[in-house]
Structure formats: C-alpha cells, structure tokens
Protein backbone atom coordinates (compact mmCIF):
# COMPACT_ATOMS: atom_id res chain seq x y z
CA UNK A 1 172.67 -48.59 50.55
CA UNK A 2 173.27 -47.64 47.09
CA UNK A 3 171.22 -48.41 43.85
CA UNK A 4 173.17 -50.63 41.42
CA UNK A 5 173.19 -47.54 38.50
CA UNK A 6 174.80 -44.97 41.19
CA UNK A 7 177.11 -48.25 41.74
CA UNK A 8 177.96 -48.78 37.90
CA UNK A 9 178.24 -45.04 37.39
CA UNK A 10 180.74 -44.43 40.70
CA UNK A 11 183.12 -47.40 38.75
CA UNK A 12 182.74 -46.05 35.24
CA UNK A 13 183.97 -42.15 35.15
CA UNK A 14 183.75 -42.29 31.60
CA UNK A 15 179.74 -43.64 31.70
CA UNK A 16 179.16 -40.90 34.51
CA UNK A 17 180.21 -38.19 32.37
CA UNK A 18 178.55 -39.32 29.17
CA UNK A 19 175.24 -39.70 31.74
CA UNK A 20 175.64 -36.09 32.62
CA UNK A 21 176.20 -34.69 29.67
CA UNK A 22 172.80 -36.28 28.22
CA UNK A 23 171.09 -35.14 31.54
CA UNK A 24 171.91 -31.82 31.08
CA UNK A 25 171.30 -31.51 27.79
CA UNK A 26 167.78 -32.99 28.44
CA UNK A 27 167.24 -30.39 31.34
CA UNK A 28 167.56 -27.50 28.90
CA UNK A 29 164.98 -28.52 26.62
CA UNK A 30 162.24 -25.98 26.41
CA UNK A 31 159.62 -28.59 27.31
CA UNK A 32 161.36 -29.64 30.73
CA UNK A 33 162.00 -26.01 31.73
CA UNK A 34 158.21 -25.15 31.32
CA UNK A 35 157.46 -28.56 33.14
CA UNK A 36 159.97 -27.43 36.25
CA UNK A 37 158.57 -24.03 36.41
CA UNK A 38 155.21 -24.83 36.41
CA UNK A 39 155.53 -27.17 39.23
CA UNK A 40 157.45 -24.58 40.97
CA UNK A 41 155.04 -22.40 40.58
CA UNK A 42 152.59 -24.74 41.96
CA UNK A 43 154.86 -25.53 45.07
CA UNK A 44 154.57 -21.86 45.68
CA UNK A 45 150.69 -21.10 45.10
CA UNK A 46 150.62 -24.43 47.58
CA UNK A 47 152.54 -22.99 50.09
CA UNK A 48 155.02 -25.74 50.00
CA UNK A 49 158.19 -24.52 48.37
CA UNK A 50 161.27 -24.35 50.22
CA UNK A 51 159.96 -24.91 53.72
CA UNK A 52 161.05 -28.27 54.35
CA UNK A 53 158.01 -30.36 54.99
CA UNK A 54 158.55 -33.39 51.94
CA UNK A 55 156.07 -32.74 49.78
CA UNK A 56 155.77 -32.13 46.06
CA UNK A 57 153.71 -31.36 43.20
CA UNK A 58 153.24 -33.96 41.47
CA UNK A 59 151.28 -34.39 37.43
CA UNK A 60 148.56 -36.80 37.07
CA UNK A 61 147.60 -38.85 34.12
CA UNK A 62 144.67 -36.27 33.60
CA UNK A 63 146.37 -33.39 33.18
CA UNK A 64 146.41 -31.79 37.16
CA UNK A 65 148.49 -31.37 40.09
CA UNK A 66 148.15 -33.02 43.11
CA UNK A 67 150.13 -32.52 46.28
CA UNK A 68 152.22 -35.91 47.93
CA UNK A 69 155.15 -36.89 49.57
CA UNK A 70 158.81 -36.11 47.55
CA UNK A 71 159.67 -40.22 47.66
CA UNK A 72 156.63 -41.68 46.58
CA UNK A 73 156.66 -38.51 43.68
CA UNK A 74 160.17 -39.49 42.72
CA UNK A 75 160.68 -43.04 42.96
CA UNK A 76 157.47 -43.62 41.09
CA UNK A 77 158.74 -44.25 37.46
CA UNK A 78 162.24 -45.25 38.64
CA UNK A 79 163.61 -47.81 36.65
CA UNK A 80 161.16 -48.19 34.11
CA UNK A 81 162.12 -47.69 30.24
C-alpha cells in the first residue's frame, strides 16, 4: 500500500522532479553530509553496517547515538512539518 505523497508524486512528474531536485540539493549540504557520515561511522564501530540485520543508528534529543530498528528510526518524524 502506498503513502498518499508517493501517490501525488507518481501523478505529478513535474512535482516529482521539483521534489528531487530540492532533495538533492539538501543532501549536499555540508551539515547533512557530516550528519550521514557520522552515523555511518557509528553503524561501523557498532558492527552493524551492511550486514543486513535492520538496525540503525539513530540521534537522541541529548546529543548520542543509540542503536534501534531501521522502521521505527525512519518513520519517526514522518509527516510532521
């Protein structure tokens, strides 16, 4: 089942591409590439990079890390403006 914005997106080309352009250029700011690699670099002290077993490094309010499951890390703070 898809989520109404893939929906609205898959029916407006012209939305989709104006979506992606702002997506990428918000993925090359300096301050989301240092947030990516960090948690990379966490995933990898942790052991838990690549090898398939859904989790994630996730930031909490205070600052740290703490290890959970990818959908609960990625759903969290979806749809909220």
């Amino acid at each position: 089942m898809a989520r109404k914005s893939t929906e609205y997106y898959n029916d407006n080309p012209e939305a989709k591409a104006k979506k992606q352009r702002y997506q990428a250029k918000y993925n090359k700011k300096p301050s989301e590439r240092k947030r990516r690699s960090m948690l990379i670099k966490e995933n990898r002290k942790r052991g838990t990079y690549g090898n398939g077993d859904g989790k994630d490094v996730s930031h909490t309010k205070d600052g740290g890390t703490v290890l959970e499951g990818q959908t609960s890390n990625r759903a969290r703070n979806r749809g909220k403006k």
